[in-house]
C-alpha atoms as a PDB file:
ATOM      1  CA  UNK A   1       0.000   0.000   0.000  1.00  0.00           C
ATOM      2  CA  UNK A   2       1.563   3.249  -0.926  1.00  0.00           C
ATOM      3  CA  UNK A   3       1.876   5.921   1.636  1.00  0.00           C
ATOM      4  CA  UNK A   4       2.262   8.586  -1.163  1.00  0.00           C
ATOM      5  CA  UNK A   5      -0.044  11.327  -0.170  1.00  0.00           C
ATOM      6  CA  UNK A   6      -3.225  11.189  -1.998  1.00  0.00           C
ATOM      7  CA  UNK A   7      -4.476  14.378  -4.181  1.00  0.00           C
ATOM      8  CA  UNK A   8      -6.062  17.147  -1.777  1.00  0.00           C
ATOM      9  CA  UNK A   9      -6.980  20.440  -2.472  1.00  0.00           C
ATOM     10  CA  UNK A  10      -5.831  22.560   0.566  1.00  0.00           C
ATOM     11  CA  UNK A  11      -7.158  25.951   1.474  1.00  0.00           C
ATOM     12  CA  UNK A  12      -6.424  28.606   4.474  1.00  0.00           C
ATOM     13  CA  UNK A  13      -4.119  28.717   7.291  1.00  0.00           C
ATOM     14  CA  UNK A  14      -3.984  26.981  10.691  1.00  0.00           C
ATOM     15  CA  UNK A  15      -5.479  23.615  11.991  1.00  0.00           C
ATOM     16  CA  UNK A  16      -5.612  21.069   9.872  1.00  0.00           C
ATOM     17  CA  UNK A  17      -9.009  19.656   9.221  1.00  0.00           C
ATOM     18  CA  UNK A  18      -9.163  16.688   6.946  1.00  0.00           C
ATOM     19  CA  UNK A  19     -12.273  16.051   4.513  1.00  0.00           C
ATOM     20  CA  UNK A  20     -12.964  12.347   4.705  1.00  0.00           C
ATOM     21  CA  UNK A  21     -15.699  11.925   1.166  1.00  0.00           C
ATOM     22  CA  UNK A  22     -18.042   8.172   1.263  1.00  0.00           C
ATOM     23  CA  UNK A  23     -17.823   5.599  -1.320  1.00  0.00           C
ATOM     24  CA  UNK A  24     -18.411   6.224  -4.981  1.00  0.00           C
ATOM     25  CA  UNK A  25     -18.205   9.635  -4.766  1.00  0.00           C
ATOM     26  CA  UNK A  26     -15.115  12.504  -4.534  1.00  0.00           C
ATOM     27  CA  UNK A  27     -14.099  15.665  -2.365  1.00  0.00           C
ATOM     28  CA  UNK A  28     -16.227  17.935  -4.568  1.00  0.00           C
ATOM     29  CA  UNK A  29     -19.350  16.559  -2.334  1.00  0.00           C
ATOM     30  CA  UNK A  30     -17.995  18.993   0.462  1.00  0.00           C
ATOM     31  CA  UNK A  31     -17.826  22.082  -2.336  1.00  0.00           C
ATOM     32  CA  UNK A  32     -20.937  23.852  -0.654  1.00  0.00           C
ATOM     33  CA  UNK A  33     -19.756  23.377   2.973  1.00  0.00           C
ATOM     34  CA  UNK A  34     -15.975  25.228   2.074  1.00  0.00           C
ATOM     35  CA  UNK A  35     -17.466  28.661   2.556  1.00  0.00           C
ATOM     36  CA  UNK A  36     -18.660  28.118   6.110  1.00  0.00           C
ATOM     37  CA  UNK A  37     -14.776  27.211   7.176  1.00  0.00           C
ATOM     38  CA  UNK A  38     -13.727  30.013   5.047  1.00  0.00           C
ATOM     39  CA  UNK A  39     -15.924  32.544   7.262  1.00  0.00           C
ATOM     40  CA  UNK A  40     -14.932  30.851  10.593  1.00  0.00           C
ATOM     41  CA  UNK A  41     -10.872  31.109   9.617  1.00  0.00           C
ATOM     42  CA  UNK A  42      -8.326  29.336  11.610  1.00  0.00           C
ATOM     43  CA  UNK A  43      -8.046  26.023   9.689  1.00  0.00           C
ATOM     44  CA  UNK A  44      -6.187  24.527   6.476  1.00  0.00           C
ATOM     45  CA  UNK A  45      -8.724  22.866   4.684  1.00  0.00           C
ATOM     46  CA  UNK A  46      -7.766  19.708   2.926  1.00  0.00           C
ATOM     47  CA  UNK A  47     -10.026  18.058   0.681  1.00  0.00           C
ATOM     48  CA  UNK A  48      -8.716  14.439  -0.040  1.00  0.00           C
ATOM     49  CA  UNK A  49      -9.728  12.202  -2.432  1.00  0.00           C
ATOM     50  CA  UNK A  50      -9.095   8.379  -1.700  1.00  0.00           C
ATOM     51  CA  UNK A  51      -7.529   5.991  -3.889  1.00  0.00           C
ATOM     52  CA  UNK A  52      -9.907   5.375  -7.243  1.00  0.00           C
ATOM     53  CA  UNK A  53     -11.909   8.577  -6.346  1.00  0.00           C
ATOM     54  CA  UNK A  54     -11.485  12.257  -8.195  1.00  0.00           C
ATOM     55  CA  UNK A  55      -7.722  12.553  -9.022  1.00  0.00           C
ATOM     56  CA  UNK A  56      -6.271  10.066  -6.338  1.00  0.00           C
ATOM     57  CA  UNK A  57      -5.168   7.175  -8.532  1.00  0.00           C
ATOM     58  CA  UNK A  58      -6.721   3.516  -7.633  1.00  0.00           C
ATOM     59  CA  UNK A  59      -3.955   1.405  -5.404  1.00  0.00           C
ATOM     60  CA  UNK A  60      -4.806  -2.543  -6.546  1.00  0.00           C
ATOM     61  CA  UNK A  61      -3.196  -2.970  -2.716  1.00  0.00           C
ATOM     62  CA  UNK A  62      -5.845  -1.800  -1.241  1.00  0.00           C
ATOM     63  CA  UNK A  63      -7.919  -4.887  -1.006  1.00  0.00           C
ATOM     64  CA  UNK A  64     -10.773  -4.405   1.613  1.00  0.00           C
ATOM     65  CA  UNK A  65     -12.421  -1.196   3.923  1.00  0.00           C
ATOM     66  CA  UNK A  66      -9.867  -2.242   6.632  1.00  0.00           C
ATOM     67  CA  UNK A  67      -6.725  -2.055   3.866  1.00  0.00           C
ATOM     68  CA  UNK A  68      -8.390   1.271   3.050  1.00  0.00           C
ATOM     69  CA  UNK A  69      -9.087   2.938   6.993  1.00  0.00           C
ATOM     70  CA  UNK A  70      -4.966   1.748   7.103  1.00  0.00           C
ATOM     71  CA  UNK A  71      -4.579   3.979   4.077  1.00  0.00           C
ATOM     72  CA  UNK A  72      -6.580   6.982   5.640  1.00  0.00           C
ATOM     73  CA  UNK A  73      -4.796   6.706   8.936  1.00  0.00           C
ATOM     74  CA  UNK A  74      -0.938   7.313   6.979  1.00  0.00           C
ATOM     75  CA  UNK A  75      -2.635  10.140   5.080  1.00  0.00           C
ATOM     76  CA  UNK A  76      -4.004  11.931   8.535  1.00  0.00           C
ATOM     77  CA  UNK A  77      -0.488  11.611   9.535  1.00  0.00           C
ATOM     78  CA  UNK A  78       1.030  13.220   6.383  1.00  0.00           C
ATOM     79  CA  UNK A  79      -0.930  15.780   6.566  1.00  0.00           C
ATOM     80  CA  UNK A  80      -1.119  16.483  10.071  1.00  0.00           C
ATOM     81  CA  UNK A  81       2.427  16.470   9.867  1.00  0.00           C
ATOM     82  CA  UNK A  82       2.583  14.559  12.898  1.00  0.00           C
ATOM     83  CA  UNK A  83       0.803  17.450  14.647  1.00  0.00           C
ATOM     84  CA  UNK A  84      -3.248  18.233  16.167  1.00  0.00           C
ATOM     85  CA  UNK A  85      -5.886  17.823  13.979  1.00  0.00           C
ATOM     86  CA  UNK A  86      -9.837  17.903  13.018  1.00  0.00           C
ATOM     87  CA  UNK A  87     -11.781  15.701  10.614  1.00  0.00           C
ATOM     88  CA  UNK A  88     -14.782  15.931   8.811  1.00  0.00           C
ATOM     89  CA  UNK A  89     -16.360  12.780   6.996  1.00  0.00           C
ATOM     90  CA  UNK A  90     -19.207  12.000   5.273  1.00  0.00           C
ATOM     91  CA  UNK A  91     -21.164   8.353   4.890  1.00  0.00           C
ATOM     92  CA  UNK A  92     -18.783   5.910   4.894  1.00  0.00           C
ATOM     93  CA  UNK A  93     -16.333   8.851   5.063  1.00  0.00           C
ATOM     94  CA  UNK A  94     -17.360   8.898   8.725  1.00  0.00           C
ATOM     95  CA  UNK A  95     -16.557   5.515   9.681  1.00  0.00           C
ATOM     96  CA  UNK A  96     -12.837   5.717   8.014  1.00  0.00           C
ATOM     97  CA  UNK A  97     -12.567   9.128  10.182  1.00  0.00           C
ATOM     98  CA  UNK A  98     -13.084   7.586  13.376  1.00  0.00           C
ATOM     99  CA  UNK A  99     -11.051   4.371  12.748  1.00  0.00           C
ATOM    100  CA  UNK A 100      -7.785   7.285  12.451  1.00  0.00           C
ATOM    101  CA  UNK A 101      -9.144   9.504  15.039  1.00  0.00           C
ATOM    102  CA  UNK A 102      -9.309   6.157  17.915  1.00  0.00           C
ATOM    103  CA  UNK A 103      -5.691   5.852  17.097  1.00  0.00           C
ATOM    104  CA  UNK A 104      -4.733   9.404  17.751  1.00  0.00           C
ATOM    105  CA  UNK A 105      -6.993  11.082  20.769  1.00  0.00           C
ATOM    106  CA  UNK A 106      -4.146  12.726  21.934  1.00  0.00           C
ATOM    107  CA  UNK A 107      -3.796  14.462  18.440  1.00  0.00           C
ATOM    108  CA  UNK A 108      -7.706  14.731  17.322  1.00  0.00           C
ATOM    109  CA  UNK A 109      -9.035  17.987  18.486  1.00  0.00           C
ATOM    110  CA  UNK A 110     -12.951  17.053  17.251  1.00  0.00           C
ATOM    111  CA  UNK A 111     -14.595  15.471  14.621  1.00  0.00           C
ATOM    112  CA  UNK A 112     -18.139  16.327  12.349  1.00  0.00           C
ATOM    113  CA  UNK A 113     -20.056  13.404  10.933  1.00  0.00           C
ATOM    114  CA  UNK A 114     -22.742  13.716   8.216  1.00  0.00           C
ATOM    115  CA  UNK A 115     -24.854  10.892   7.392  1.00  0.00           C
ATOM    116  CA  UNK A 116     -21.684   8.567   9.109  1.00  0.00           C
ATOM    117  CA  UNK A 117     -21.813   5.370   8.780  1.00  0.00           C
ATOM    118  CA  UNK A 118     -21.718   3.341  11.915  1.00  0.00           C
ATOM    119  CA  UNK A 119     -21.417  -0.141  10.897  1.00  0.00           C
ATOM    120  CA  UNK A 120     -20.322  -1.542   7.864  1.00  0.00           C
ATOM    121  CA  UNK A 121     -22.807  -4.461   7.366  1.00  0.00           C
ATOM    122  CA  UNK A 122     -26.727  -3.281   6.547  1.00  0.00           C
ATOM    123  CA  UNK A 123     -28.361  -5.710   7.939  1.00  0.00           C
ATOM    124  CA  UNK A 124     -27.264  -4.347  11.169  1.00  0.00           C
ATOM    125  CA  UNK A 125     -28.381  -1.125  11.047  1.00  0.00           C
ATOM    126  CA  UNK A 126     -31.731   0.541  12.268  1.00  0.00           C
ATOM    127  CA  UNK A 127     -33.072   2.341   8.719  1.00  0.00           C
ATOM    128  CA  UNK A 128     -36.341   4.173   8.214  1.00  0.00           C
ATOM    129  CA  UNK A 129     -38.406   2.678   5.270  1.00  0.00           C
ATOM    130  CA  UNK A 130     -37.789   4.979   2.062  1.00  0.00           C
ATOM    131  CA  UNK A 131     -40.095   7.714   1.568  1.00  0.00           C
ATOM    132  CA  UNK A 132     -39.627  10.673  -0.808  1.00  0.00           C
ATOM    133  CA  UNK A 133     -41.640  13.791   0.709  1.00  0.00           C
ATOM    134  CA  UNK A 134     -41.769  16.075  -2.497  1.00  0.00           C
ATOM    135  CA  UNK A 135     -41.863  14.974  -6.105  1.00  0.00           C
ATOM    136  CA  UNK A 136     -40.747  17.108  -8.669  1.00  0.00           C
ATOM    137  CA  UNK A 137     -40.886  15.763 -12.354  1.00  0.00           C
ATOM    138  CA  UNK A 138     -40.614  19.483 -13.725  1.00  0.00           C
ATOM    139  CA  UNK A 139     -37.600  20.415 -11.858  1.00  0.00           C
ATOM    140  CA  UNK A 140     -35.755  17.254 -12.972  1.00  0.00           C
ATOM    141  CA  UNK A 141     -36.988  17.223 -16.470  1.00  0.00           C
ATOM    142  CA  UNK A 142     -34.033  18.935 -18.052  1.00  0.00           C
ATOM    143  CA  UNK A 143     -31.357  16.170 -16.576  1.00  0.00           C
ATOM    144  CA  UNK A 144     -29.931  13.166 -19.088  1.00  0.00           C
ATOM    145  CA  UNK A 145     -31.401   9.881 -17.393  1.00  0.00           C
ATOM    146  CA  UNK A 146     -28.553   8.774 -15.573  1.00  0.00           C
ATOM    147  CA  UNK A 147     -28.429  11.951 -13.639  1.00  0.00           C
ATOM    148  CA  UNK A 148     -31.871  11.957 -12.419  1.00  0.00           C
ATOM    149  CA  UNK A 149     -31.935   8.212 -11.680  1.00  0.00           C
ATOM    150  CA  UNK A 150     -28.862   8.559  -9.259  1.00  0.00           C
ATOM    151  CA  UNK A 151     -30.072  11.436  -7.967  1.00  0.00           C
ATOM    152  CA  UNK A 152     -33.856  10.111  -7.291  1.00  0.00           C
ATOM    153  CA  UNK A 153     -31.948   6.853  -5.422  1.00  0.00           C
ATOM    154  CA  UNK A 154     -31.477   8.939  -2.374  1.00  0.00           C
ATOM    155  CA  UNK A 155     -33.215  12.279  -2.728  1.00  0.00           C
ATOM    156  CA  UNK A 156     -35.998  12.474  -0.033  1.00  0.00           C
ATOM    157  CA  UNK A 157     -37.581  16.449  -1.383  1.00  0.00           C
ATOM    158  CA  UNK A 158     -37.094  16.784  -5.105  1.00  0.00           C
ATOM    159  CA  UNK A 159     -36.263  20.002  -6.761  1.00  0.00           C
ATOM    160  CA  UNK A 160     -34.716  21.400  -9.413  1.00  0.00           C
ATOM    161  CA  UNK A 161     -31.997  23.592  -6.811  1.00  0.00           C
ATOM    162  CA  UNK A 162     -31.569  20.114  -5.095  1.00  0.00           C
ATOM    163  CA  UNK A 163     -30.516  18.398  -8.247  1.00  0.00           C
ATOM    164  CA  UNK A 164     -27.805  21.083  -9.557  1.00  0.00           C
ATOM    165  CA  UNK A 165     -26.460  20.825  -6.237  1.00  0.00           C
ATOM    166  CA  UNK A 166     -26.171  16.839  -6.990  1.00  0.00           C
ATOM    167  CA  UNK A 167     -24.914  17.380 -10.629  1.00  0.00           C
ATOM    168  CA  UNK A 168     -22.183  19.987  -8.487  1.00  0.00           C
ATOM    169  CA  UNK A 169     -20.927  18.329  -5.655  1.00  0.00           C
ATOM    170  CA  UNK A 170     -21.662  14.110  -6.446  1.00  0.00           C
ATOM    171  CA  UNK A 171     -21.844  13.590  -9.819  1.00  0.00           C
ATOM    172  CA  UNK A 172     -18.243  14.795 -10.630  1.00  0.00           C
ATOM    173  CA  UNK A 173     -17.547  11.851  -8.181  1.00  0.00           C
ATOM    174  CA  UNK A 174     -19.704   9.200  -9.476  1.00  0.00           C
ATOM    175  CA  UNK A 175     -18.357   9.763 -12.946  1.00  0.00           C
ATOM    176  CA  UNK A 176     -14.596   9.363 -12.369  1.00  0.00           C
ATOM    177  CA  UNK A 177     -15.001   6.855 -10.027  1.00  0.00           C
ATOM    178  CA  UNK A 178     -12.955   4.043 -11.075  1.00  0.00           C
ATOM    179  CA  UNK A 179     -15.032   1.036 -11.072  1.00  0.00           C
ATOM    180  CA  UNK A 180     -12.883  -1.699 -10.040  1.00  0.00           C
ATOM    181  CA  UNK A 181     -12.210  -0.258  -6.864  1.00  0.00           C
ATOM    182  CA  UNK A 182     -15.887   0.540  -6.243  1.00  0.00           C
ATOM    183  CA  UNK A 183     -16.068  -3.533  -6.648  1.00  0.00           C
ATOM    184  CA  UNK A 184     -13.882  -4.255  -4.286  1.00  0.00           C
ATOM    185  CA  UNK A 185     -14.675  -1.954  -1.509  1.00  0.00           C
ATOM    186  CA  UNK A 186     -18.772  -3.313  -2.230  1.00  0.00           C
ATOM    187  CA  UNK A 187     -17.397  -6.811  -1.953  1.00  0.00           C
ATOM    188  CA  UNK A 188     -14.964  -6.568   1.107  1.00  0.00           C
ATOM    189  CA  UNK A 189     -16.903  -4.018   2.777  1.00  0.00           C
ATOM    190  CA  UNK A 190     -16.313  -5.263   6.447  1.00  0.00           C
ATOM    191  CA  UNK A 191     -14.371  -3.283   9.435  1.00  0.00           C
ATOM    192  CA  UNK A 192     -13.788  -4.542  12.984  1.00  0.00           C
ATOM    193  CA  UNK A 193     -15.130  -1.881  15.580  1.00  0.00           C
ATOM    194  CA  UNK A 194     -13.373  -2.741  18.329  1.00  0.00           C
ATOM    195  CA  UNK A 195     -11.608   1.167  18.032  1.00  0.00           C
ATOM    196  CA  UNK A 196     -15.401   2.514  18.924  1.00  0.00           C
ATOM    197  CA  UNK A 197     -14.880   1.076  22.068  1.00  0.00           C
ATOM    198  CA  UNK A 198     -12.439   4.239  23.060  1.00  0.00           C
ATOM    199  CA  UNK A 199     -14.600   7.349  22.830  1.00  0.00           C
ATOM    200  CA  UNK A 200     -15.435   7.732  26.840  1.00  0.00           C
ATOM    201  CA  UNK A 201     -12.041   9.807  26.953  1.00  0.00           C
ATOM    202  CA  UNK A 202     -11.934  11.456  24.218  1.00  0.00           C
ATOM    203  CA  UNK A 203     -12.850  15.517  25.480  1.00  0.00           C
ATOM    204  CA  UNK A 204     -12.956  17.389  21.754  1.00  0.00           C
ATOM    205  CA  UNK A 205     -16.218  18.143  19.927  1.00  0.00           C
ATOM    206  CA  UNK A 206     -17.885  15.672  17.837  1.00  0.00           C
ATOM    207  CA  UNK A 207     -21.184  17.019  15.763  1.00  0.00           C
ATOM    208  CA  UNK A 208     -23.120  14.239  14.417  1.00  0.00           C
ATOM    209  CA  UNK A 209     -25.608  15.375  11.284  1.00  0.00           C
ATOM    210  CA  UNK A 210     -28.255  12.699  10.328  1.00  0.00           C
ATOM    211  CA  UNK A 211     -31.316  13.138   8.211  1.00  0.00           C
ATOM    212  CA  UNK A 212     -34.489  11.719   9.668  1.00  0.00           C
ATOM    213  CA  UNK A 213     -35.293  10.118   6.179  1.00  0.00           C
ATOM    214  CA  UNK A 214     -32.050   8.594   5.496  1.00  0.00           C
ATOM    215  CA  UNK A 215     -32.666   5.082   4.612  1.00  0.00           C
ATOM    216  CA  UNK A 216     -28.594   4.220   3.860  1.00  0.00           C
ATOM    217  CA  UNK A 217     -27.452   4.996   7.453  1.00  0.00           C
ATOM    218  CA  UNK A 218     -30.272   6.346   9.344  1.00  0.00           C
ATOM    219  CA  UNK A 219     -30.095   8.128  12.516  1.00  0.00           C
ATOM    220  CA  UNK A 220     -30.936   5.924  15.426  1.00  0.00           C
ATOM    221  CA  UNK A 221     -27.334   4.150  15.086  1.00  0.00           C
ATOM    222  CA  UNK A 222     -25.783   7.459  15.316  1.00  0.00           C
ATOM    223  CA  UNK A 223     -27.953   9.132  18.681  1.00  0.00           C
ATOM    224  CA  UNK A 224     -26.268   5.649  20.318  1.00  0.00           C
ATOM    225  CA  UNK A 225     -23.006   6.018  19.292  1.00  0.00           C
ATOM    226  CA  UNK A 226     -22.944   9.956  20.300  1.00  0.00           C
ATOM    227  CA  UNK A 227     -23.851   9.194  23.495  1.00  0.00           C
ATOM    228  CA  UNK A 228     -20.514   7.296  23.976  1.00  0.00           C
ATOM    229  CA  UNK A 229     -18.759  10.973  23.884  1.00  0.00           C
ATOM    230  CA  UNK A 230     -18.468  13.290  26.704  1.00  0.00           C
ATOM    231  CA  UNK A 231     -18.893  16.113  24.282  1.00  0.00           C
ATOM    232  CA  UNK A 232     -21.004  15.018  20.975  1.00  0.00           C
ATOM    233  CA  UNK A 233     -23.711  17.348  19.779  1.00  0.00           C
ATOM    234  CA  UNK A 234     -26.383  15.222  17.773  1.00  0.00           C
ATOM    235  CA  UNK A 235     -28.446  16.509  15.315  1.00  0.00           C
ATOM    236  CA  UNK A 236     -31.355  14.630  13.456  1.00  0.00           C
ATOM    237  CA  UNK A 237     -33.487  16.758  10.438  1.00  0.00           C
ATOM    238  CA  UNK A 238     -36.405  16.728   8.899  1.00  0.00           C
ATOM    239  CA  UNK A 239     -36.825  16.763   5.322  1.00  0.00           C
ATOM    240  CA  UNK A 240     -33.475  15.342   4.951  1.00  0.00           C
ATOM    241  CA  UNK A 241     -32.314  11.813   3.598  1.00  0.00           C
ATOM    242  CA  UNK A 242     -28.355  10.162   3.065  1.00  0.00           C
ATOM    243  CA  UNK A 243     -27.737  13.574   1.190  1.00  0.00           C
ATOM    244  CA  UNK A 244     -28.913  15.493   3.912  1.00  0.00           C
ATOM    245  CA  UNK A 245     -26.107  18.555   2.838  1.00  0.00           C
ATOM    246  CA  UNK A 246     -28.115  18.802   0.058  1.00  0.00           C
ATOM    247  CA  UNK A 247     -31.352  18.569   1.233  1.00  0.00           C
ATOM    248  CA  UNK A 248     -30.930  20.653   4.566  1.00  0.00           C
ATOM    249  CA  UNK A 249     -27.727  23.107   3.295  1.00  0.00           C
ATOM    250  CA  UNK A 250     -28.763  26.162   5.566  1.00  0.00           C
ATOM    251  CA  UNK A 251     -29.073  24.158   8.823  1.00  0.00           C
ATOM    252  CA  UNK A 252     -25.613  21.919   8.447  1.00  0.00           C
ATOM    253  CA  UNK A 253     -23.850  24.591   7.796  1.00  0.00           C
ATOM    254  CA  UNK A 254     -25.327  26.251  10.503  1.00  0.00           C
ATOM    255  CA  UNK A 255     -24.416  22.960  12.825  1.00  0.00           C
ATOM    256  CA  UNK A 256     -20.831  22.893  11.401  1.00  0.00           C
ATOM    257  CA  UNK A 257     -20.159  26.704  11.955  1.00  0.00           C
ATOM    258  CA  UNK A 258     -20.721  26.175  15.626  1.00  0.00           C
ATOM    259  CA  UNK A 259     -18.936  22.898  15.974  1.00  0.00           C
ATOM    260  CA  UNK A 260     -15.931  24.467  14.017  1.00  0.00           C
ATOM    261  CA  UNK A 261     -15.994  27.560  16.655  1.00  0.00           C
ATOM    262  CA  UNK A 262     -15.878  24.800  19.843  1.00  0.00           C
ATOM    263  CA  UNK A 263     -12.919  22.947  17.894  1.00  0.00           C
ATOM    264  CA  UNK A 264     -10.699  26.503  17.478  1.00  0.00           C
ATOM    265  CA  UNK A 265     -11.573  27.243  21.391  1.00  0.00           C
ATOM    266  CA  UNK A 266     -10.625  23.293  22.312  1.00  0.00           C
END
């Protein structure tokens, strides 16, 4: 496994706070949050993309989700330089972000999880049934076919604002992904949890963002896990599936504006 750094775009001055993207998609999903770190100041933002995803080339090494959290934990370290830290991840983004922050608590100064993923394997996860709250076949009507049926696999209130914001910040993902990789990670997609078992002393801010309609990950998973940290703020909103920083932009960036103040106080 190559401990080259992966591609990042990196932005500002100060803390470093890492951008941990889910599968299939690429750092551009984040694109909308950037300006709410940019107002707040204080942090280098690095957008990563992981092996087989946007510009970070696929590593055949990489054979599993455990051969990849291995792989996020050296780039946190590159980085970080060694040094204190933040994270943000997204989906499965989330998982992979606490798998490197459980081996560096001393380093981690908080962590904000959208739509995280809390175990690996579906079957064990508490999910809402799918529901879609707003249809919108005039809003979507001027997207190709492939667009609108990837976006309409998660989207809980369709509109036409909703979708650009798709065809901005996922799509770019989706369509570079490299699908070997994508294969693999479906296939092996399997993590021991054992590092979850650490979070009763970990003191920084953890914000956890889950939409009440999210039938990937849902919510009730995450309101358990939060209550394993002294300090987690937990969120859970309406109106809002897996894409819930689509769906609900206003009031996560709202969430993550205050969560990135409590990191830059510690």
């Amino acid at each position: 496994m190559s401990t080259r750094p992966g591609f990042a775009i990196r932005r500002g001055h100060g803390l470093p706070l890492i951008f941990v993207h889910g599968s299939g998609v690429d750092h551009h999903i984040f694109d909308d949050l950037d300006p709410v770190f940019e107002r707040v100041g204080g942090f280098e933002r690095i957008y990563l993309d992981q092996p087989g995803f946007g510009r970070t080339p696929p590593d055949p090494s990489i054979l599993d989700l455990d051969g990849l959290a291995r792989w996020l934990d050296d780039q946190v370290d590159i980085f970080s330089e060694g040094g204190p830290f933040a994270l943000v991840g997204n989906s499965l983004g989330g998982l992979l972000s606490r798998h490197a922050a459980a081996g560096r608590l001393d380093r981690c100064r908080g962590m904000a999880l959208l739509s995280s993923v809390v175990d690996p394997v579906t079957a064990h996860r508490r999910l809402p049934s799918r529901q879609v709250l707003v249809h919108d076949d005039q809003g979507l009507a001027d997207a190709d076919e492939f667009t609108r049926h990837a976006y309409r696999q998660m989207a809980v209130v369709e509109s036409r604002g909703h979708l650009e914001a798709y065809q901005r910040t996922i799509m770019p993902g989706i369509r570079s992904a490299d699908a070997d990789t994508v294969a693999r990670m479906e296939k092996y997609y399997q993590l021991d949890l054992d590092f979850d078992q650490v979070w009763s002393g970990f003191i920084a801010p953890v914000l956890f963002v889950c939409g009440r309609q999210d039938d990937r990950v849902g919510y009730l998973d995450q309101f358990d896990l939060a209550c394993r940290f002294p300090r987690a703020s937990y969120s859970v909103l309406d109106r809002a599936g897996h894409n819930v920083q689509i769906e609900q932009t206003a009031l996560v960036c709202d969430l993550l504006e205050d969560w990135a103040r409590q990191v830059l106080k510690g």
